[in-house]
Structures are given as structure tokens and as C-alpha cells.
PDB file of N, CA and C in Angstrom:
ATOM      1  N   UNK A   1    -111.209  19.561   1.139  1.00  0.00           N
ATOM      2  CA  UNK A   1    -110.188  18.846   0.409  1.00  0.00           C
ATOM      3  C   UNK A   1    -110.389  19.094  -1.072  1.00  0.00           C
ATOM      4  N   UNK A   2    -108.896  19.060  -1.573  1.00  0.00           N
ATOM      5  CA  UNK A   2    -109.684  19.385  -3.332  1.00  0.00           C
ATOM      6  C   UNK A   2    -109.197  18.200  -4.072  1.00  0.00           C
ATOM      7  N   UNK A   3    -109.860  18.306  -5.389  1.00  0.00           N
ATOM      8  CA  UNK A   3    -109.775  16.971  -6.138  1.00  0.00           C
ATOM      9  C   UNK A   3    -108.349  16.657  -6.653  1.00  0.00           C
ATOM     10  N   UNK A   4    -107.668  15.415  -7.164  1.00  0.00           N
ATOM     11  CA  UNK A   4    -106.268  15.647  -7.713  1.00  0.00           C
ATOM     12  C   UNK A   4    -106.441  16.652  -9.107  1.00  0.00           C
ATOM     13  N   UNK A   5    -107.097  16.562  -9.795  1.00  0.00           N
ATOM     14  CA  UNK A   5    -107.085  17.523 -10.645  1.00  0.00           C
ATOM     15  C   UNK A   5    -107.159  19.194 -10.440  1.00  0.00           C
ATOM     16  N   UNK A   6    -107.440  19.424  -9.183  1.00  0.00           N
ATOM     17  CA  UNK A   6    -107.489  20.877  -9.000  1.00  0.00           C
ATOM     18  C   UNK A   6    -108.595  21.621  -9.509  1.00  0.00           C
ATOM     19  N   UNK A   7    -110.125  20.530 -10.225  1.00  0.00           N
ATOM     20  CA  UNK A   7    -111.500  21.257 -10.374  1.00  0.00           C
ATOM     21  C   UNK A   7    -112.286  21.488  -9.019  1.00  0.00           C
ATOM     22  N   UNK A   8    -112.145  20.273  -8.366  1.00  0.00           N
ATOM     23  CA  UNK A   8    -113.537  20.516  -7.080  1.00  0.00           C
ATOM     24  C   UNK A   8    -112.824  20.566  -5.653  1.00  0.00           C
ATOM     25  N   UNK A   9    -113.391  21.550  -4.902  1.00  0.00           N
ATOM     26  CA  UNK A   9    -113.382  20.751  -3.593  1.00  0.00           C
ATOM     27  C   UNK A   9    -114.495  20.084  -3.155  1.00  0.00           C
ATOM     28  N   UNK A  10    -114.007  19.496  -2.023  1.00  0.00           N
ATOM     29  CA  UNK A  10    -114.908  18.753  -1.901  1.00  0.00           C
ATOM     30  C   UNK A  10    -115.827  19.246  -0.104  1.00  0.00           C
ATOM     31  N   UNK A  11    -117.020  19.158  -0.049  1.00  0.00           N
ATOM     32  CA  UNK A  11    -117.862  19.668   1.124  1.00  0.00           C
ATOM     33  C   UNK A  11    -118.695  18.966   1.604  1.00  0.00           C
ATOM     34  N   UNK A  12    -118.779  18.309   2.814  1.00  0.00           N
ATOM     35  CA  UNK A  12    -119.731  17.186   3.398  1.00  0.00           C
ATOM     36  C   UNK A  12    -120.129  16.117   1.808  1.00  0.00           C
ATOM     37  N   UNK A  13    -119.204  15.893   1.402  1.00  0.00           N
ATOM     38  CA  UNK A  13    -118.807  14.832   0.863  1.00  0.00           C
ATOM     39  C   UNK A  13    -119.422  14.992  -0.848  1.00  0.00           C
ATOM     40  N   UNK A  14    -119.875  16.563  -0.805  1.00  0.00           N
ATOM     41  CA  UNK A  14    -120.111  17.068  -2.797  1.00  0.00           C
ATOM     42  C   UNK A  14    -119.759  17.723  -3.284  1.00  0.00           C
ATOM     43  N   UNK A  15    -119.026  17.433  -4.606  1.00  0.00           N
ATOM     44  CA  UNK A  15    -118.159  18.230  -4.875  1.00  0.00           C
ATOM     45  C   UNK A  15    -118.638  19.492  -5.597  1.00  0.00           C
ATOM     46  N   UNK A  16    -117.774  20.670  -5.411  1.00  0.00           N
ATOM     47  CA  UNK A  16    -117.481  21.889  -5.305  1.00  0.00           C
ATOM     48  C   UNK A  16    -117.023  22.573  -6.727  1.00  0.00           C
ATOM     49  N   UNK A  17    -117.501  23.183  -7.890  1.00  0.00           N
ATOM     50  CA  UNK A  17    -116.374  23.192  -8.565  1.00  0.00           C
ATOM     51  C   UNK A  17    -115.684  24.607  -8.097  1.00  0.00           C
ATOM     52  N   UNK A  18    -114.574  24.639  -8.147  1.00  0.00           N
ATOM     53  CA  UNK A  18    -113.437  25.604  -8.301  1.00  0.00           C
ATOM     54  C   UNK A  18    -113.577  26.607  -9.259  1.00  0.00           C
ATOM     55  N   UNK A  19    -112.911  27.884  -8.979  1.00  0.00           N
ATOM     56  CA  UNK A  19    -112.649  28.839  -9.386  1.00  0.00           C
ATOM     57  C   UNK A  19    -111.815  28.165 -10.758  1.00  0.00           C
ATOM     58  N   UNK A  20    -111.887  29.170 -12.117  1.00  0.00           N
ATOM     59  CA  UNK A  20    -110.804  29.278 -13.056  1.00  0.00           C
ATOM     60  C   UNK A  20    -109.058  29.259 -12.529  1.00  0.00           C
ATOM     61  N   UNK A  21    -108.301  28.535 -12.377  1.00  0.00           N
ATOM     62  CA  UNK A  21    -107.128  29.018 -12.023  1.00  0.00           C
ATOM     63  C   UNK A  21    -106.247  29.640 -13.192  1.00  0.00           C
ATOM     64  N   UNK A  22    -106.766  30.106 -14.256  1.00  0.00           N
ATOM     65  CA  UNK A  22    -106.131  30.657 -15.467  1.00  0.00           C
ATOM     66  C   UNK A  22    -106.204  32.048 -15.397  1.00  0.00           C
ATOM     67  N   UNK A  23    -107.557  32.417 -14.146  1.00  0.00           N
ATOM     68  CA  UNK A  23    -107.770  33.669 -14.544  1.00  0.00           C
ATOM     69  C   UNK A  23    -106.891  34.450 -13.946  1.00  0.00           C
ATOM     70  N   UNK A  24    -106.049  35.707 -14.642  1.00  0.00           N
ATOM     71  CA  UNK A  24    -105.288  36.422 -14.045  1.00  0.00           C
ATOM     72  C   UNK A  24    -105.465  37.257 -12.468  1.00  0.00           C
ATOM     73  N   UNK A  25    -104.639  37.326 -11.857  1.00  0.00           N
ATOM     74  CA  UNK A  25    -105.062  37.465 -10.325  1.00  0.00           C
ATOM     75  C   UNK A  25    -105.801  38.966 -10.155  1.00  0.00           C
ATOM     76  N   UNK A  26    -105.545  39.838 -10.528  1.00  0.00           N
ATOM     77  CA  UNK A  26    -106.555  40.842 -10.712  1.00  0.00           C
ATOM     78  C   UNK A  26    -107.996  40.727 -11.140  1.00  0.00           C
ATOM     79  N   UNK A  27    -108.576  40.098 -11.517  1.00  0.00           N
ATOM     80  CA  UNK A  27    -109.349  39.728 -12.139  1.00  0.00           C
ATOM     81  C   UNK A  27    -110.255  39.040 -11.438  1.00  0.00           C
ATOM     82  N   UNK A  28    -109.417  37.923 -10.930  1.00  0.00           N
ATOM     83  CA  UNK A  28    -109.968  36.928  -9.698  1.00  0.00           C
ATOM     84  C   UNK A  28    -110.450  37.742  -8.539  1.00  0.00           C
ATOM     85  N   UNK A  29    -109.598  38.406  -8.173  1.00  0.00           N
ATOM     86  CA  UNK A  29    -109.670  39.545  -7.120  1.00  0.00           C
ATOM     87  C   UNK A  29    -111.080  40.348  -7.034  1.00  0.00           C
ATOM     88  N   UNK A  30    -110.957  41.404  -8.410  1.00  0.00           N
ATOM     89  CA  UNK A  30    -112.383  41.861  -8.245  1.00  0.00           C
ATOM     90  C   UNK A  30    -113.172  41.075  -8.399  1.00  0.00           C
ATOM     91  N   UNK A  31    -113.498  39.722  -9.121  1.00  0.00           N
ATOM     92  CA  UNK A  31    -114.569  39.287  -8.808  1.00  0.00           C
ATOM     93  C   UNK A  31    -114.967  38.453  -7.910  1.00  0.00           C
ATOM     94  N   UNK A  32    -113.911  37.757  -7.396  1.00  0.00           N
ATOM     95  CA  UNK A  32    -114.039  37.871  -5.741  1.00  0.00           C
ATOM     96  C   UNK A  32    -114.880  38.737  -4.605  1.00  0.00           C
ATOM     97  N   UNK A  33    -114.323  40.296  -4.910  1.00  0.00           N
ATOM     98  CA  UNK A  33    -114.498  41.113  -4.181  1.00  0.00           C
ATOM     99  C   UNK A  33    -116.631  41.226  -4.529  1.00  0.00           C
ATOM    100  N   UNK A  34    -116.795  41.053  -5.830  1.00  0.00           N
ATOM    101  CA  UNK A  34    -118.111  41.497  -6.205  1.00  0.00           C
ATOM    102  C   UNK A  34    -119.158  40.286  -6.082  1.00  0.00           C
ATOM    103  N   UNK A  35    -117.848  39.175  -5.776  1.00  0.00           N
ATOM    104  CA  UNK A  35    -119.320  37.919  -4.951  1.00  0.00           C
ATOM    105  C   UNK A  35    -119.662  38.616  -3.976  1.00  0.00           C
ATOM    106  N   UNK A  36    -118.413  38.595  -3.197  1.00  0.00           N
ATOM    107  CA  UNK A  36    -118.857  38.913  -1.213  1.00  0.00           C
ATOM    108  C   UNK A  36    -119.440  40.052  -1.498  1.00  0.00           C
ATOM    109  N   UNK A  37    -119.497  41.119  -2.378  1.00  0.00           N
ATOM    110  CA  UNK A  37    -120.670  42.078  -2.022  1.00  0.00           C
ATOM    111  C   UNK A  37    -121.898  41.611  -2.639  1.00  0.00           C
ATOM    112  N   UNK A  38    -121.833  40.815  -3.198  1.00  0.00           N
ATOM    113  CA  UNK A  38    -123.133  40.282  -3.694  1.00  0.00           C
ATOM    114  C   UNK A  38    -124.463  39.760  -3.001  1.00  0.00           C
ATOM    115  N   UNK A  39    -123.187  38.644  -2.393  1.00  0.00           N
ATOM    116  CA  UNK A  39    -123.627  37.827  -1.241  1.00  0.00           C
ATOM    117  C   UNK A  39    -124.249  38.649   0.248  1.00  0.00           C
ATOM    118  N   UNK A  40    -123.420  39.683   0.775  1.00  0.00           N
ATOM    119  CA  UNK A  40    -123.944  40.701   1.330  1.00  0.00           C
ATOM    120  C   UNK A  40    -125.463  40.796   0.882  1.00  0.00           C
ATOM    121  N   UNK A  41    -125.507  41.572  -0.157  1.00  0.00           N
ATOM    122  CA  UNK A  41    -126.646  42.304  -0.659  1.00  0.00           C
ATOM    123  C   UNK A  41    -127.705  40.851  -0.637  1.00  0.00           C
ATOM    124  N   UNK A  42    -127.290  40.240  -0.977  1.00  0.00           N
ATOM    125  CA  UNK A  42    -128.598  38.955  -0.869  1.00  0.00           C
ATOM    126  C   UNK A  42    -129.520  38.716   0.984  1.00  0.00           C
ATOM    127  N   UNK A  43    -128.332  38.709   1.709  1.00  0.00           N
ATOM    128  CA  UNK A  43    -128.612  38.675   2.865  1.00  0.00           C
ATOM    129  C   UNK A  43    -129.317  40.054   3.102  1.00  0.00           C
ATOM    130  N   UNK A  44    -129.103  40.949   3.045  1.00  0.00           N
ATOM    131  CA  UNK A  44    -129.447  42.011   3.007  1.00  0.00           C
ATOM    132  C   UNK A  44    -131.195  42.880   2.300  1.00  0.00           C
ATOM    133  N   UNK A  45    -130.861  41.727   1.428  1.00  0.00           N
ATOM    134  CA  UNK A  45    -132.265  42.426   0.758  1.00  0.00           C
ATOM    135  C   UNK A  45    -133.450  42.557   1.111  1.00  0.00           C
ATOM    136  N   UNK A  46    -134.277  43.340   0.744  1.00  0.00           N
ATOM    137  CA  UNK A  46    -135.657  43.661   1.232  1.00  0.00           C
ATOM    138  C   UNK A  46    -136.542  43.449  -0.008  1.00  0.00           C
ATOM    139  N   UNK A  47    -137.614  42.553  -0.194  1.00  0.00           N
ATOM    140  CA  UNK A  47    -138.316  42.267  -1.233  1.00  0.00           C
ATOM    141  C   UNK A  47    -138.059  41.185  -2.568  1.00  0.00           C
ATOM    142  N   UNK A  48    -138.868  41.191  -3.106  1.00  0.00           N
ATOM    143  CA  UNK A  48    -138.502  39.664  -4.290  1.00  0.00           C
ATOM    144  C   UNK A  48    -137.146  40.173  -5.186  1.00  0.00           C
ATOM    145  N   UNK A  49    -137.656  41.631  -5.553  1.00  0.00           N
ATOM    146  CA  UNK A  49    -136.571  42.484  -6.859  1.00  0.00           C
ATOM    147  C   UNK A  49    -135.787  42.649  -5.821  1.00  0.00           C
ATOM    148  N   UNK A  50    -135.341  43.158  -5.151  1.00  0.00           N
ATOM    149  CA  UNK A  50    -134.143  43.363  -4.523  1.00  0.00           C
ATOM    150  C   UNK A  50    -133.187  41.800  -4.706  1.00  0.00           C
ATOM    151  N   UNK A  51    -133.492  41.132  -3.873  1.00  0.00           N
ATOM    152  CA  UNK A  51    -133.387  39.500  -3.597  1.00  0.00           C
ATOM    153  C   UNK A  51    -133.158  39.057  -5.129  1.00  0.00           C
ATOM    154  N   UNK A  52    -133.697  38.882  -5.884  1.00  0.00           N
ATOM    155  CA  UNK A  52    -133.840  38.492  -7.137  1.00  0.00           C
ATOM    156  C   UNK A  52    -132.126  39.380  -8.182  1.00  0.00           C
ATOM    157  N   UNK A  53    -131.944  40.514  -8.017  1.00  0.00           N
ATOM    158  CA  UNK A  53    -130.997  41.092  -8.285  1.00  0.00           C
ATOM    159  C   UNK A  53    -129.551  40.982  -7.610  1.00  0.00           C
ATOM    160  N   UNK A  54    -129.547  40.707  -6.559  1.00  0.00           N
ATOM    161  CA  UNK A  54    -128.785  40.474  -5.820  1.00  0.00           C
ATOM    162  C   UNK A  54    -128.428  38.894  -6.402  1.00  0.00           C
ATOM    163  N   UNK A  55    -129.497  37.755  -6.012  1.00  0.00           N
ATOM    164  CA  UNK A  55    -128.910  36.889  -6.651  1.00  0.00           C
ATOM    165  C   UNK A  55    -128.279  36.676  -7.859  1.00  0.00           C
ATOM    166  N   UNK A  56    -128.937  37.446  -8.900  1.00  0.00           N
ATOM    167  CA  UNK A  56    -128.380  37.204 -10.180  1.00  0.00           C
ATOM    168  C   UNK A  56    -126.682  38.016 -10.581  1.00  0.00           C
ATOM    169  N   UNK A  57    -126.586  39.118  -9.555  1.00  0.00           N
ATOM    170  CA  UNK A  57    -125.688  39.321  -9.359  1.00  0.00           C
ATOM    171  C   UNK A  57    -124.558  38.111  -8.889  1.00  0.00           C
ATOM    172  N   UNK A  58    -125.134  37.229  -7.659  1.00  0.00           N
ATOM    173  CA  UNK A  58    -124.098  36.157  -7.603  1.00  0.00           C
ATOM    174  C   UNK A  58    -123.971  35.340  -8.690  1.00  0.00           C
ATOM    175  N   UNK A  59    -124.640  35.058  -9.200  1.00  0.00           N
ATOM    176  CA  UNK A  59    -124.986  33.962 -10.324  1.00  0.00           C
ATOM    177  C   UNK A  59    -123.283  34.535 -11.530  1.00  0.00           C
ATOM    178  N   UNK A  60    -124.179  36.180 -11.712  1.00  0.00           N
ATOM    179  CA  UNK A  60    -123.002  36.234 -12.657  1.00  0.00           C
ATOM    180  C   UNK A  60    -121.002  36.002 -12.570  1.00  0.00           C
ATOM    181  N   UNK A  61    -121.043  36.327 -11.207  1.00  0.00           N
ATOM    182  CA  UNK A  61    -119.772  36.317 -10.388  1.00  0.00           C
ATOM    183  C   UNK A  61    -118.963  35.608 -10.310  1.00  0.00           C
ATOM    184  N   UNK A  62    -120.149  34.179  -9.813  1.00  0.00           N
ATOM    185  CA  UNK A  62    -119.581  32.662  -9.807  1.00  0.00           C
ATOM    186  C   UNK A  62    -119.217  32.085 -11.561  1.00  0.00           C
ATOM    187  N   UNK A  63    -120.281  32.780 -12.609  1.00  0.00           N
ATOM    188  CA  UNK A  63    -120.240  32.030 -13.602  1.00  0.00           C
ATOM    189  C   UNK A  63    -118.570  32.864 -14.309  1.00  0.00           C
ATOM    190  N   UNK A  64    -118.589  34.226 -13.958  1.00  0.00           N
ATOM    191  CA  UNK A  64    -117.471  34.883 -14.686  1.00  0.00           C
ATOM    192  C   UNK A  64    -116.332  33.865 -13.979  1.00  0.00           C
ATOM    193  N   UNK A  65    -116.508  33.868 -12.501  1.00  0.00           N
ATOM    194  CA  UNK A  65    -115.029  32.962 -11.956  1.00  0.00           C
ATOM    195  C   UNK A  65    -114.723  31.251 -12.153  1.00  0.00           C
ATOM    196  N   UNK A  66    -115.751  31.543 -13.165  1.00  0.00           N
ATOM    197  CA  UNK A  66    -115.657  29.671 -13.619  1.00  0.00           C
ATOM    198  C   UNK A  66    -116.009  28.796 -12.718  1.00  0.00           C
ATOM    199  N   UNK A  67    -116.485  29.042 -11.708  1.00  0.00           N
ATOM    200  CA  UNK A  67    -117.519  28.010 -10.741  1.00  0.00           C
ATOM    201  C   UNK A  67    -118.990  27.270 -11.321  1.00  0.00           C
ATOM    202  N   UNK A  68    -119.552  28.137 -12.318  1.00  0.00           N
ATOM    203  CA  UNK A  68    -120.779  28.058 -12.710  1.00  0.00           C
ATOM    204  C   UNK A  68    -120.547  28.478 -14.287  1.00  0.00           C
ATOM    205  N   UNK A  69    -121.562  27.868 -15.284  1.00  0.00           N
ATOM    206  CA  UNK A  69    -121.878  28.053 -16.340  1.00  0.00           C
ATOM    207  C   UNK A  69    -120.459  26.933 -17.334  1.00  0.00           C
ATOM    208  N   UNK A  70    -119.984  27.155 -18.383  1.00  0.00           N
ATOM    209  CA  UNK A  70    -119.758  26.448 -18.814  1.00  0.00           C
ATOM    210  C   UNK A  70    -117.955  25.844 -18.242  1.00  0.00           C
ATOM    211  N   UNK A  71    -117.637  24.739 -18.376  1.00  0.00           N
ATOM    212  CA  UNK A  71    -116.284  24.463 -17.745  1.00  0.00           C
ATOM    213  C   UNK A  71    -115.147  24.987 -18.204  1.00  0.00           C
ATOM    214  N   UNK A  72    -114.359  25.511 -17.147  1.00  0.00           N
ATOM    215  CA  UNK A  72    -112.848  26.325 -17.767  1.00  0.00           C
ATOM    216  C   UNK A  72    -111.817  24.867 -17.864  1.00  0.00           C
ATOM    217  N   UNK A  73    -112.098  24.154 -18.169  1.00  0.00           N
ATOM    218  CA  UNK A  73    -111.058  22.656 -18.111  1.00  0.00           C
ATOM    219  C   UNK A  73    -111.210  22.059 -19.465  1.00  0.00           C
ATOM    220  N   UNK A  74    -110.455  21.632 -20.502  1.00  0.00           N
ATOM    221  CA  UNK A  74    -110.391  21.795 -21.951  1.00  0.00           C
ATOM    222  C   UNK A  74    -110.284  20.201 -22.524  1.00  0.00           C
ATOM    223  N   UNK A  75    -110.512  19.347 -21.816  1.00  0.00           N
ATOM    224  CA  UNK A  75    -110.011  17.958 -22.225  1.00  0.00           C
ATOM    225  C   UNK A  75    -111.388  17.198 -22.174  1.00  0.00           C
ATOM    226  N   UNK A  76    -112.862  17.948 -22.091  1.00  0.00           N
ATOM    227  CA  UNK A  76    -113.798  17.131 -22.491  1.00  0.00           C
ATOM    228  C   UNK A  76    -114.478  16.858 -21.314  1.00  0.00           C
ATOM    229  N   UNK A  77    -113.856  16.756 -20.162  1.00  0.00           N
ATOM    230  CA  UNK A  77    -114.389  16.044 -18.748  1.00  0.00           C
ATOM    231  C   UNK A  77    -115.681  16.913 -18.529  1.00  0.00           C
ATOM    232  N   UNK A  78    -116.648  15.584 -17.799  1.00  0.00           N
ATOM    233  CA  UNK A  78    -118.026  16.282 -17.470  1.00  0.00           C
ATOM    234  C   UNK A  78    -117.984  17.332 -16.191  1.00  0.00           C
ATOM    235  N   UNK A  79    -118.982  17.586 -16.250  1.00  0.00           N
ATOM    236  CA  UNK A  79    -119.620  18.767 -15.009  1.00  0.00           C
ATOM    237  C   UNK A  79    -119.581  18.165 -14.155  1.00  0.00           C
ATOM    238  N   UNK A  80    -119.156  17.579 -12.840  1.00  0.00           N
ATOM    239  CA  UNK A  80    -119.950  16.983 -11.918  1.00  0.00           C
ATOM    240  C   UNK A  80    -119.647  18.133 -10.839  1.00  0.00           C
ATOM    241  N   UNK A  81    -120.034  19.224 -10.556  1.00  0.00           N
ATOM    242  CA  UNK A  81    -120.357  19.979  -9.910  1.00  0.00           C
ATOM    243  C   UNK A  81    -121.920  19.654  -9.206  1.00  0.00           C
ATOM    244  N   UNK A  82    -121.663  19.373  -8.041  1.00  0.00           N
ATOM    245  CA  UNK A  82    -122.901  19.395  -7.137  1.00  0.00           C
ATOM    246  C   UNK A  82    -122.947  17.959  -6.793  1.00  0.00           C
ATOM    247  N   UNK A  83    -122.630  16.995  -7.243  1.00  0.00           N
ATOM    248  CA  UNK A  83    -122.463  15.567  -7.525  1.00  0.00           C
ATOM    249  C   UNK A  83    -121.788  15.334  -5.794  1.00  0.00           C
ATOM    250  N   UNK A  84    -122.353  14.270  -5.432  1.00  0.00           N
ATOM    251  CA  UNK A  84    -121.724  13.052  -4.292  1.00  0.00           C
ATOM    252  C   UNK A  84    -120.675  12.962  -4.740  1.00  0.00           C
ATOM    253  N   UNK A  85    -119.276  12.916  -3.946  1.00  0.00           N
ATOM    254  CA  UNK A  85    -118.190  12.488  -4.717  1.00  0.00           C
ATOM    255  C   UNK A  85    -118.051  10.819  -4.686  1.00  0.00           C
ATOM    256  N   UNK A  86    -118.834  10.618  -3.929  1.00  0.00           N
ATOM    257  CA  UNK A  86    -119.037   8.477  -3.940  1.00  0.00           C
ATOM    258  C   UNK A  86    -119.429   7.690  -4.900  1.00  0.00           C
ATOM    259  N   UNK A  87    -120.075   9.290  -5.698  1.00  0.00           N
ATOM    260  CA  UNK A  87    -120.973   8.510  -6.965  1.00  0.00           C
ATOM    261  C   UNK A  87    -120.449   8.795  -8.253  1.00  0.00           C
ATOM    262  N   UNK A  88    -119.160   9.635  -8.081  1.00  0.00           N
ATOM    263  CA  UNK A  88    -118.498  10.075  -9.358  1.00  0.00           C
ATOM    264  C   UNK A  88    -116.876   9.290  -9.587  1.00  0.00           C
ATOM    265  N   UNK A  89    -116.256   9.336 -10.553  1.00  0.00           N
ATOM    266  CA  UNK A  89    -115.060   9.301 -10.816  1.00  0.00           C
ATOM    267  C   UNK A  89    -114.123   8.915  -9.841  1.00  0.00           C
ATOM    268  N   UNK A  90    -114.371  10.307  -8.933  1.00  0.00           N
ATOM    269  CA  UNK A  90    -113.288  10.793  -8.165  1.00  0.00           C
ATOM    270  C   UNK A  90    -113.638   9.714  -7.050  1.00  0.00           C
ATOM    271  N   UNK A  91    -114.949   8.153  -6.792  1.00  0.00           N
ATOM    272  CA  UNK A  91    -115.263   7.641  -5.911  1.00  0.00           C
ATOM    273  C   UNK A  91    -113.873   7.210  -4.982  1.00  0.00           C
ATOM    274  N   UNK A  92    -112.934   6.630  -5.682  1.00  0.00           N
ATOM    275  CA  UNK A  92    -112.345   5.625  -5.020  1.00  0.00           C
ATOM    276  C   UNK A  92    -111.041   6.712  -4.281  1.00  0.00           C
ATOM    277  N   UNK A  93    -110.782   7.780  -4.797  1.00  0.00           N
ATOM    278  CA  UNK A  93    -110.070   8.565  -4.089  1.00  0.00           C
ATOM    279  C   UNK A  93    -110.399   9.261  -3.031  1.00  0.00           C
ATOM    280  N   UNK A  94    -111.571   9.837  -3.450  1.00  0.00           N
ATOM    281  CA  UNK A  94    -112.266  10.375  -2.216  1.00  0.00           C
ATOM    282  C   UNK A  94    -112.793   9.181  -0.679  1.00  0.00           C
ATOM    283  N   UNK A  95    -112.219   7.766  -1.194  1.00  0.00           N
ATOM    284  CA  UNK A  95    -112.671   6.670   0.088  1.00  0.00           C
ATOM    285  C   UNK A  95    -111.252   6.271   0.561  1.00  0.00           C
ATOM    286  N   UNK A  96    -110.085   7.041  -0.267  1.00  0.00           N
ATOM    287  CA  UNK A  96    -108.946   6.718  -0.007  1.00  0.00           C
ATOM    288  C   UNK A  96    -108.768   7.475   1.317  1.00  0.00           C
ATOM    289  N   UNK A  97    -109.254   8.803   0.962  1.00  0.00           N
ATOM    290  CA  UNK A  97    -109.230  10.231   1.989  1.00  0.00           C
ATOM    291  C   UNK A  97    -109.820  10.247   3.302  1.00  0.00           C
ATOM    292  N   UNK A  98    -111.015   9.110   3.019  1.00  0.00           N
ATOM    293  CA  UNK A  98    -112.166   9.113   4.198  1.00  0.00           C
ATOM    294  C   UNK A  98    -111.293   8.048   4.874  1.00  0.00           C
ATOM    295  N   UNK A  99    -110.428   7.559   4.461  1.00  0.00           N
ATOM    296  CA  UNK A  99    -109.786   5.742   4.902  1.00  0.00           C
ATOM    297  C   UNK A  99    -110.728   4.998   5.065  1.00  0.00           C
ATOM    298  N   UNK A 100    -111.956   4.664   4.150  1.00  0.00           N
ATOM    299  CA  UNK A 100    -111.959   3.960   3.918  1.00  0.00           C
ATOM    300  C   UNK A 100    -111.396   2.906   2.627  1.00  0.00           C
ATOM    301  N   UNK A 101    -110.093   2.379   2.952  1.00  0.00           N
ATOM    302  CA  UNK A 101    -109.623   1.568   1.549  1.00  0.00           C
ATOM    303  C   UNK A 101    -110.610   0.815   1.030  1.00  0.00           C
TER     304      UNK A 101
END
């Protein structure tokens, strides 16, 4: 489920942040394309440097697609990426969703 604002989804109940939706769709695309090979190569790897490169490869991917590193959202709002959504903001909507009113 994603947030009303269109930053997080949400996953066994923590939220997620989202991709940039500003970024032009080409763009999104390849770096899309250069997580999942990333991610590949992580599974894939043999040794610490291998593994270690591979991750930082994801690292950069997620941070270029605005998932990670600093927020693509311009009005000040915090990070809560990784956050319980029970324990943030978004609490009382996200208990709207679960029904619990």
C-alpha cells in the first residue's frame, strides 16, 4: 500500500521510501535496470570484494532513484524511511487501512 502522499509504501507494516517520481522515465528505467543487475551480482558474488562492490553498486542505484540518501520531496518533511508506520505520522491512516478505526 502506498502513503497518501506518494513517498512510502508500506511492507509488513514499515515504511518504504519510493522512487523519485520527477525522474524522467528513461532514466528511471536504466536505473531500474542497473539495480536488478546489481542485485543479481550481489546474490551472485563470490568473496568480501566482489559482495562489497556489488553492494555498493546497489547502494548507488537506490540513492540515484531517490529511495536512499537525501529526500526528493521539497517541503521539509522528515525521513521516515525504515520507520513502523504505527509510530509515524502516517499512524492513524495506516490503522484506517488495517480497520482498525
Amino acid at each position: 500500500m502506498e502513503t497518501p502522499d506518494g513517498r512510502y509504501i508500506v511492507v509488513r507494516g514499515r515504511l518504504w521510501r519510493k522512487a523519485n517520481p520527477n525522474l524522467p522515465e528513461a532514466e528511471r528505467k536504466r536505473l531500474v535496470s542497473q539495480l536488478m543487475s546489481a542485485r543479481k551480482a550481489v546474490k551472485e558474488a563470490v568473496g568480501d570484494e566482489e559482495l562489497r562492490k556489488a553492494r555498493n553498486t546497489v547502494d548507488a542505484a537506490k540513492t540515484c532513484l531517490g529511495e536512499r540518501g537525501p529526500v526528493w520531496w521539497t517541503d521539509g518533511a522528515p525521513d521516515l524511511n525504515r520507520h513502523l508506520a504505527s509510530t509515524t505520522p502516517y499512524a492513524q491512516w495506516y490503522r484506517r487501512q488495517a480497520g482498525d478505526n
